[in-house]
Each structure stands twice: as C-alpha cells, then as structure tokens.
Protein backbone atom coordinates (compact mmCIF):
# COMPACT_ATOMS: atom_id res chain seq x y z
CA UNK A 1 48.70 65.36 190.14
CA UNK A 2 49.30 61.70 190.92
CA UNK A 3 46.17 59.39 191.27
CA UNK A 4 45.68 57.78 194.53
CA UNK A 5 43.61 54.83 195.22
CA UNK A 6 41.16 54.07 197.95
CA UNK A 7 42.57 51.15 200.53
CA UNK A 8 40.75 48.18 198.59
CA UNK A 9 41.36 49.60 194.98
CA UNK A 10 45.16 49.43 196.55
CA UNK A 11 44.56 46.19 198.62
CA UNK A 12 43.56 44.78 195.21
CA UNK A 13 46.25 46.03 192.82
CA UNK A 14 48.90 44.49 195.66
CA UNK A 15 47.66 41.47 195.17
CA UNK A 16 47.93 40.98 191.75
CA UNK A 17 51.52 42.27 191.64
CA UNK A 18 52.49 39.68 194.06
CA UNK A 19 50.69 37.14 192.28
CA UNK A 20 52.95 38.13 188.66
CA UNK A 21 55.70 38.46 190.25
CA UNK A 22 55.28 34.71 191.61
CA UNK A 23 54.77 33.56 188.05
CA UNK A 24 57.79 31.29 186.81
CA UNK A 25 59.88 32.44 184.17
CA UNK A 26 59.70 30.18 181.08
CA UNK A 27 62.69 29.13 179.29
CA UNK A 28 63.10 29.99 175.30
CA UNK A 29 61.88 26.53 174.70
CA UNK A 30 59.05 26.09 176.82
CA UNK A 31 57.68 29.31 175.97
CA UNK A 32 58.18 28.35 172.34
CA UNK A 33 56.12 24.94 172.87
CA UNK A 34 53.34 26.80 174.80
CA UNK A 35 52.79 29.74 171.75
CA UNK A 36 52.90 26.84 169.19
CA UNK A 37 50.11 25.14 170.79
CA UNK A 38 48.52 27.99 171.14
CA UNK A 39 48.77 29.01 168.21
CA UNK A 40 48.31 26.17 166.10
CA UNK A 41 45.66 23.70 168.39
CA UNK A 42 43.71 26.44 170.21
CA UNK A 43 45.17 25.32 173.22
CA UNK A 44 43.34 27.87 176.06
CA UNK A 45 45.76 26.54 178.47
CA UNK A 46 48.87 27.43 176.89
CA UNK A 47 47.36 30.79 176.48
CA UNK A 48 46.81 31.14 180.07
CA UNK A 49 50.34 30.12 181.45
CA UNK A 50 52.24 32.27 178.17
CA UNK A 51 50.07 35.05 179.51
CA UNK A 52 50.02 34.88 183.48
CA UNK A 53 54.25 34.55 182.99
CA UNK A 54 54.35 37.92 181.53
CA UNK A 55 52.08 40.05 183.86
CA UNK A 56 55.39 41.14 185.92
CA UNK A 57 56.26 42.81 182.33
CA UNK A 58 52.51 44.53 182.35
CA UNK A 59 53.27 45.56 186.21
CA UNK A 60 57.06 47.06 185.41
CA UNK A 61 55.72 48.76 181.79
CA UNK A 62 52.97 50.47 184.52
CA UNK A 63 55.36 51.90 187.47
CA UNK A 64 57.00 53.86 184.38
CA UNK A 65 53.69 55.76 183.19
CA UNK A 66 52.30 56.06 186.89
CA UNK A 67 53.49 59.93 187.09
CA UNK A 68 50.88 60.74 184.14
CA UNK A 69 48.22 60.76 187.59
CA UNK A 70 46.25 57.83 186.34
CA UNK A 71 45.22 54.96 188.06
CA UNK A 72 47.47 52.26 188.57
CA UNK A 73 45.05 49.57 188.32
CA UNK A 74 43.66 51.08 184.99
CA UNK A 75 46.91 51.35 183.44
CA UNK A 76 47.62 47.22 184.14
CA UNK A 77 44.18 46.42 182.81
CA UNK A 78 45.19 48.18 179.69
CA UNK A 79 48.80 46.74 179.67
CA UNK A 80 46.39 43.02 180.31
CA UNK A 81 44.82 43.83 177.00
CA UNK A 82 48.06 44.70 175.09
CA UNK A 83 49.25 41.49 176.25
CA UNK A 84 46.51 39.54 175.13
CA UNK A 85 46.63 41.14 171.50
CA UNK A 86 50.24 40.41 171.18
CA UNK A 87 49.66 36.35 172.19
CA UNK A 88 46.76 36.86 169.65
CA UNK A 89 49.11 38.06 167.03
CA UNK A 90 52.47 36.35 167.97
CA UNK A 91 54.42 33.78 165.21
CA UNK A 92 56.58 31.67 167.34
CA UNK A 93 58.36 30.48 163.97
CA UNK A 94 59.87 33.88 163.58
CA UNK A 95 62.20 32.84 166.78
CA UNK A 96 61.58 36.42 168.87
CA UNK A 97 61.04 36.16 172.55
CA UNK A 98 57.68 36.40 173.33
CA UNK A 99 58.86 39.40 175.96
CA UNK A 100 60.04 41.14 173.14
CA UNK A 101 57.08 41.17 171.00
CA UNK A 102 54.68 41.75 173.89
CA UNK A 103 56.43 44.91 175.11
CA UNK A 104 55.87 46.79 172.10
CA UNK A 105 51.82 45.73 172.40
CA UNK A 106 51.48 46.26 175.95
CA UNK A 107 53.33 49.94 176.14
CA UNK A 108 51.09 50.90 173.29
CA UNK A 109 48.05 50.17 175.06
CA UNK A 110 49.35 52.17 178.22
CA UNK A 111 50.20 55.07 175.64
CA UNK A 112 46.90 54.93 173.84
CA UNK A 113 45.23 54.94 177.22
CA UNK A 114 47.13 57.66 179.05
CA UNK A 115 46.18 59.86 176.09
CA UNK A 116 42.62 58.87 176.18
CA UNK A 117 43.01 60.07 179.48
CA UNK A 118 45.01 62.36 180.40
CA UNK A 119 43.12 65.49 179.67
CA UNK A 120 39.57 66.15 178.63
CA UNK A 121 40.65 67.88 175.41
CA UNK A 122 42.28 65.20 172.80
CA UNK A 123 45.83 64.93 172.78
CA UNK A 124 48.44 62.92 170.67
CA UNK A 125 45.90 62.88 167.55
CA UNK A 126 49.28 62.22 165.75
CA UNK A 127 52.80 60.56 165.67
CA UNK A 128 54.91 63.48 165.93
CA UNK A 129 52.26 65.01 168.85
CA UNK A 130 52.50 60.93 170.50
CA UNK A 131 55.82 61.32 170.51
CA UNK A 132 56.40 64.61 172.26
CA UNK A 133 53.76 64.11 174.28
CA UNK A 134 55.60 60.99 175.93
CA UNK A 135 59.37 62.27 175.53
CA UNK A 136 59.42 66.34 175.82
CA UNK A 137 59.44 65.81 179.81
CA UNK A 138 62.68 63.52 179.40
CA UNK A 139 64.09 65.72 176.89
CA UNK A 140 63.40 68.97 178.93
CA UNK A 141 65.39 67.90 181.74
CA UNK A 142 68.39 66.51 179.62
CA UNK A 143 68.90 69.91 177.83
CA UNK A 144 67.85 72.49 180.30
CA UNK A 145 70.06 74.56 182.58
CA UNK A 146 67.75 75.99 184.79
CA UNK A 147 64.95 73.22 186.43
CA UNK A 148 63.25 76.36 187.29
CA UNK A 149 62.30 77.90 184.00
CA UNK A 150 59.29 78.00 183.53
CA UNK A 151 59.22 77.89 179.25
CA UNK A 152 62.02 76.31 177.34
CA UNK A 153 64.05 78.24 175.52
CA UNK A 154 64.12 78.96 171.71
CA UNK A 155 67.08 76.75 171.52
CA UNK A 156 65.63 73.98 173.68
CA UNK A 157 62.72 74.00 171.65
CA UNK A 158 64.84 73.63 168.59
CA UNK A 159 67.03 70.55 170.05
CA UNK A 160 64.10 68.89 170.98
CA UNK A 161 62.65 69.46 167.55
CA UNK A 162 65.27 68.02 165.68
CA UNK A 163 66.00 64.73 168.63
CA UNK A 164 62.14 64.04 167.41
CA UNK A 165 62.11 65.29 163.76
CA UNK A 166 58.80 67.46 164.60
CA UNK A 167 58.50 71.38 164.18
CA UNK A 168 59.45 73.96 166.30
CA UNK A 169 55.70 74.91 166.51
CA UNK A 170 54.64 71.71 167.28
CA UNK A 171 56.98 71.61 170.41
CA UNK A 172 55.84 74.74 171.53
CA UNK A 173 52.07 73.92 171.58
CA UNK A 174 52.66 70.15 173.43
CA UNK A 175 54.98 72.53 175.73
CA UNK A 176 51.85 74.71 176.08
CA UNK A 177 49.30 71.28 176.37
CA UNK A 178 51.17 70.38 179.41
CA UNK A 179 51.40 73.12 181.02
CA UNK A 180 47.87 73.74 180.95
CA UNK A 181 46.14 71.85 183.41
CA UNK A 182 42.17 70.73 182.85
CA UNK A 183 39.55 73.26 184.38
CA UNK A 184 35.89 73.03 185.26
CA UNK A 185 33.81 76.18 183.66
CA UNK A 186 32.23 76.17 187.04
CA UNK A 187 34.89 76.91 188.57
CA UNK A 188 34.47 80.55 190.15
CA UNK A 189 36.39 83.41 188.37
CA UNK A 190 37.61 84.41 191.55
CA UNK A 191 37.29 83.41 195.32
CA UNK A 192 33.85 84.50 197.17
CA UNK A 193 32.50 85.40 193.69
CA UNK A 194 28.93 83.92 191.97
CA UNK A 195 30.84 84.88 188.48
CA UNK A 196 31.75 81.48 186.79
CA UNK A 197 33.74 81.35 183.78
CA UNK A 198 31.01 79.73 181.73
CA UNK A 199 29.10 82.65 181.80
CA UNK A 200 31.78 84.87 180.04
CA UNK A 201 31.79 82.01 177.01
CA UNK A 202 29.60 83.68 173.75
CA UNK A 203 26.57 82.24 172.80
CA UNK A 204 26.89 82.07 168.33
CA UNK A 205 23.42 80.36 168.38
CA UNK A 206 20.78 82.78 166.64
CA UNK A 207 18.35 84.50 169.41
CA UNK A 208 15.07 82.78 170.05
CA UNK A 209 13.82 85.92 167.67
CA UNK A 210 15.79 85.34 164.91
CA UNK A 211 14.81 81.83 165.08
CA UNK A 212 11.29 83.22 164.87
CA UNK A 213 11.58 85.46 162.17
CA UNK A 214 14.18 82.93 160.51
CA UNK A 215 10.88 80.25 160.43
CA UNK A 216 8.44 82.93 159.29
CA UNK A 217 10.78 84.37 156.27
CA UNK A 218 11.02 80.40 155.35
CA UNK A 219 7.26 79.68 155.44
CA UNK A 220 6.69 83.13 153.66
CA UNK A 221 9.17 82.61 150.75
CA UNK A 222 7.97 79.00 150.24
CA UNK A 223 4.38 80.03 149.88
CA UNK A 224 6.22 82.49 147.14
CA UNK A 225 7.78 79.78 145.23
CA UNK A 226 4.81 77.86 144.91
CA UNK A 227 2.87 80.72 143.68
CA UNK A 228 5.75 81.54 140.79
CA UNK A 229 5.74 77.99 139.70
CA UNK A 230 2.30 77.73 139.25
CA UNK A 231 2.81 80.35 136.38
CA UNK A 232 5.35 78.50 134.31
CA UNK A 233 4.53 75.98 131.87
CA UNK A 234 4.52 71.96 132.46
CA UNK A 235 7.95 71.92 131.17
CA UNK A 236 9.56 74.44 132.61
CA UNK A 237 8.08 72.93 135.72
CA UNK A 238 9.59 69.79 134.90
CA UNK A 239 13.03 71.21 134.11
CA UNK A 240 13.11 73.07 137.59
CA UNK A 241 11.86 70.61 139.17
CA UNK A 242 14.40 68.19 138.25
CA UNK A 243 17.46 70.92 137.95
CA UNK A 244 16.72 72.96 140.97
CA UNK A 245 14.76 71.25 143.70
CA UNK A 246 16.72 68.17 143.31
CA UNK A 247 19.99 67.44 145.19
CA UNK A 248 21.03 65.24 142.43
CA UNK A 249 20.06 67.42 140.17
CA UNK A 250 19.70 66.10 136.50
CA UNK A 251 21.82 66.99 133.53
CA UNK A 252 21.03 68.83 130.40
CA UNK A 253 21.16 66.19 128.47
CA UNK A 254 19.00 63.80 130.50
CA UNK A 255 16.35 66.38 130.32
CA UNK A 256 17.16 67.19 126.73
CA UNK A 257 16.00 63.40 125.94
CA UNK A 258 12.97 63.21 128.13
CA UNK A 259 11.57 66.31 127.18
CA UNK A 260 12.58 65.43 123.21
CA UNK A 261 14.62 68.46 122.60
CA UNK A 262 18.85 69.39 122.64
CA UNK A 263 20.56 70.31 125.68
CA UNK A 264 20.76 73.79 124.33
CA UNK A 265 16.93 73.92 124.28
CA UNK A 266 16.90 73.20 127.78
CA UNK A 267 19.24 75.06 128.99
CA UNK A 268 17.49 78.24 127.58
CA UNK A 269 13.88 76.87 129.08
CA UNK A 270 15.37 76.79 132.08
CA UNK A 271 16.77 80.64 132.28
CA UNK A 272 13.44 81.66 131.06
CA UNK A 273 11.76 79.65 133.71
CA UNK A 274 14.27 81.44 136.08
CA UNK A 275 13.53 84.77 134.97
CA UNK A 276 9.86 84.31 135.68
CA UNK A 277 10.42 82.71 139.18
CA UNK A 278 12.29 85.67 139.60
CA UNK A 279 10.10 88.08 138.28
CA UNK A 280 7.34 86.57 140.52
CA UNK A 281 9.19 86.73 143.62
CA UNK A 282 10.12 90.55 143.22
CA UNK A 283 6.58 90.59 143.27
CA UNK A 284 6.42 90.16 146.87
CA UNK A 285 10.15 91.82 148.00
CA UNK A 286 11.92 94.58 147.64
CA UNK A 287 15.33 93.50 147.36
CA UNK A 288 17.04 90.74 144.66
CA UNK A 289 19.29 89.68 147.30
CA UNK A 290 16.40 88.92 149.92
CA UNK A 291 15.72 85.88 147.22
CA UNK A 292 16.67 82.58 147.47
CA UNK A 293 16.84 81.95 143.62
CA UNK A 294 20.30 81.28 141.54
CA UNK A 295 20.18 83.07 138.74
C-alpha cells in the first residue's frame, strides 16, 4: 500500500521539486571547474551549486521507487545523502559526468533505505536477495501469461533464476517475502474475537518453577563442590583450580613447571583429583549424570 502524506508533508515535498527542477543545468566544463574546486580548495560553494544542480536527478531516481509505499519525502532525503557521498567521493580527473557517478550513489541509498524499510522483518541481507527483491516484480510481468496468477510458475521461477544468476529457491522465498504482507500480533484471530495471535505464540522460557528449582540445584551443588575440594590435597587443588575452574584453563605443561613435576605427573594428579571430586559428590546424589563434573 502506497504512502500518503499529510497536506504540509506534501505542501513541503512540492516545493522542493519545483525548486530542483529550477536549478540550471551545468555544462561538462563548468561542472568540471566547480568539482575541482571542490575537491581540491575546499570550496563549500562549489559544493553547494554541484549539489543543488543535481536534486532533479534525486527527485526522478524517487518517482521510480515510490510504489514500494514509502514516503516520498524520506526517499529524497536519502537520495540527498547519496548525493552528497558521491560529491564526497567524486575524481573530476577521471572525465565522468558527475550525473553519472552520482546516480549509482543516490539509487543505492534509495535501495538501502527501501529495504530498511519496507518490512519489519530484514530483507535483502544479500546481493542475490537485493537483487530480486528490486527486479522479480519487473521480471514477473515480462514472463508471465496470466497477470492473475497468483504464484509463478516452476518455469517462471526458473527464467527469473537464471536472468539474475540466483537459485530457484531463492526466487521462491523473495516470491513468498512479497507476498506476505507485515502483521501486528495484536491483531484479532478473527472478527468480534478477544483471541489475538500472540497468545497462540509458545513460550521456550523455563517456568518460574524451574527457574526456582534451577537456582536451588545450583546453590546446592556448589556448596557440594566446595565440600569435595576441601578433601584434596594443595596440589590437586591447585591443578583443578587452574585446569577446571578456569576459562583459560592452563596447560599440562605450565602446571608441570610450577608444580616441579612432568606433564605426565599432572595429568595423572589431576584424574585422581577428579575421581575424588567425584566420589564426594555421589556422596550427596544418586545419579552420575545429575553431576556437573567432566570426567
């Protein structure tokens, strides 16, 4: 559905087309002179008569995206900023019209918008999804027979797949994308009803129970481990310590030369240590698996 402005928002957006379109066109040369001194001296005035001469080409790039049902006014304050970017950028020594350079900045700063925009859920994350997104309208109506089908075809879908180099699938999805028009979970699930269709959406988060018994287990089991590595030695403190309850944990070796003994020496410390933590813990629960320990 097409955007439409209130009277001033339109008053406003009137104005400043008439204004571009009252902008002189600059000759090759003159436009040359004002990106050079733009360009090399800083000069804020060239900048402002380069840029106010190419506003008509911000207003014409906008009348093409207006059916996307944005605002009008939006879309030329985007296509503004594209401009600027390209005067920012431009070379004039590469001898290019600044028209031509500027189009390609100011219709990507439409696109970028539009799909900003367009629909609350994300769309055109890539170039094969920008592209379809902004041509599989076009190319829908140049291959189809019947206006009135609703889906494209299986052979539509694969002409339009290789005119864009994309896959079939990803056709079929954008197809699906614009078809699908944005929806408020408020919205009632059907007319005169209090049923909304949030309230049919699952809830994954754990109950306010299992949160409780979740925080109980994890005080309980902590008090545990504290008690089991009160019963090991200093060092196989230290090697647990620094192996287990680390989340850089150290190396064999580093604790080998610490503690003054080979990596092999540590590394059997450390399952002995394990199988007392272990032993400890069944202490208090029935079931290996209810432990939190890797063997």
């Amino acid at each position: 559905m097409a955007h439409i402005d209130d009277p001033e928002t339109q008053k406003a957006n009137l104005t400043f087309i008439r204004a571009s379109m009252k902008e002189p066109l600059l000759s090759r040369d003159h436009e040359f002179e004002l990106a050079k001194r733009w360009r090399d001296g800083g000069d804020e005035d060239a900048l402002h008569e380069l840029v106010r001469s190419y506003t008509r080409l911000v207003v014409a790039t906008a009348s093409r995206f207006r059916n996307y049902g944005l605002p009008m006014g939006d879309l030329v304050q985007e296509g503004n900023v594209g401009l600027m970017q390209a005067a920012a950028r431009f070379e004039p020594h590469r001898e290019i019209r600044f028209s031509t350079y500027a189009a390609w900045w100011i219709r990507s700063a439409m696109q970028d918008y539009i799909l900003r925009n367009w629909s609350i859920v994300r769309t055109g994350t890539t170039a094969a999804q920008k592209s379809l997104f902004f041509n599989l309208r076009r190319l829908r109506a140049k291959i189809e027979e019947s206006p009135s089908a609703t889906n494209l075809s299986t052979d539509g879908r694969r002409k339009i797949a290789e005119e864009l180099n994309v896959d079939e699938s990803e056709v079929l999805s954008m197809e699906m994308r614009l078809a699908a028009a944005d929806q408020s979970l408020n919205t009632p699930v059907a007319e005169g009803g209090d049923d909304q269709w949030q309230d049919f959406i699952a809830d994954n988060r754990p109950s306010p129970e299992d949160v409780v018994i979740g925080a109980r287990d994890s005080r309980m089991r902590s008090k545990w481990l504290a008690e089991a590595l009160g019963e090991l030695s200093p060092r196989e403190r230290t090697i647990i310590a620094e192996r287990r309850l680390r989340d850089d944990g150290a190396t064999l070796e580093e604790l080998g030369k610490v503690l003054g003994v080979s990596k092999e020496r540590v590394r059997q410390l450390e399952q002995r240590a394990l199988m007392k933590l272990r032993a400890s813990m069944m202490r208090h629960v029935g079931l290996s698996s209810d432990l939190l320990l890797e063997a």
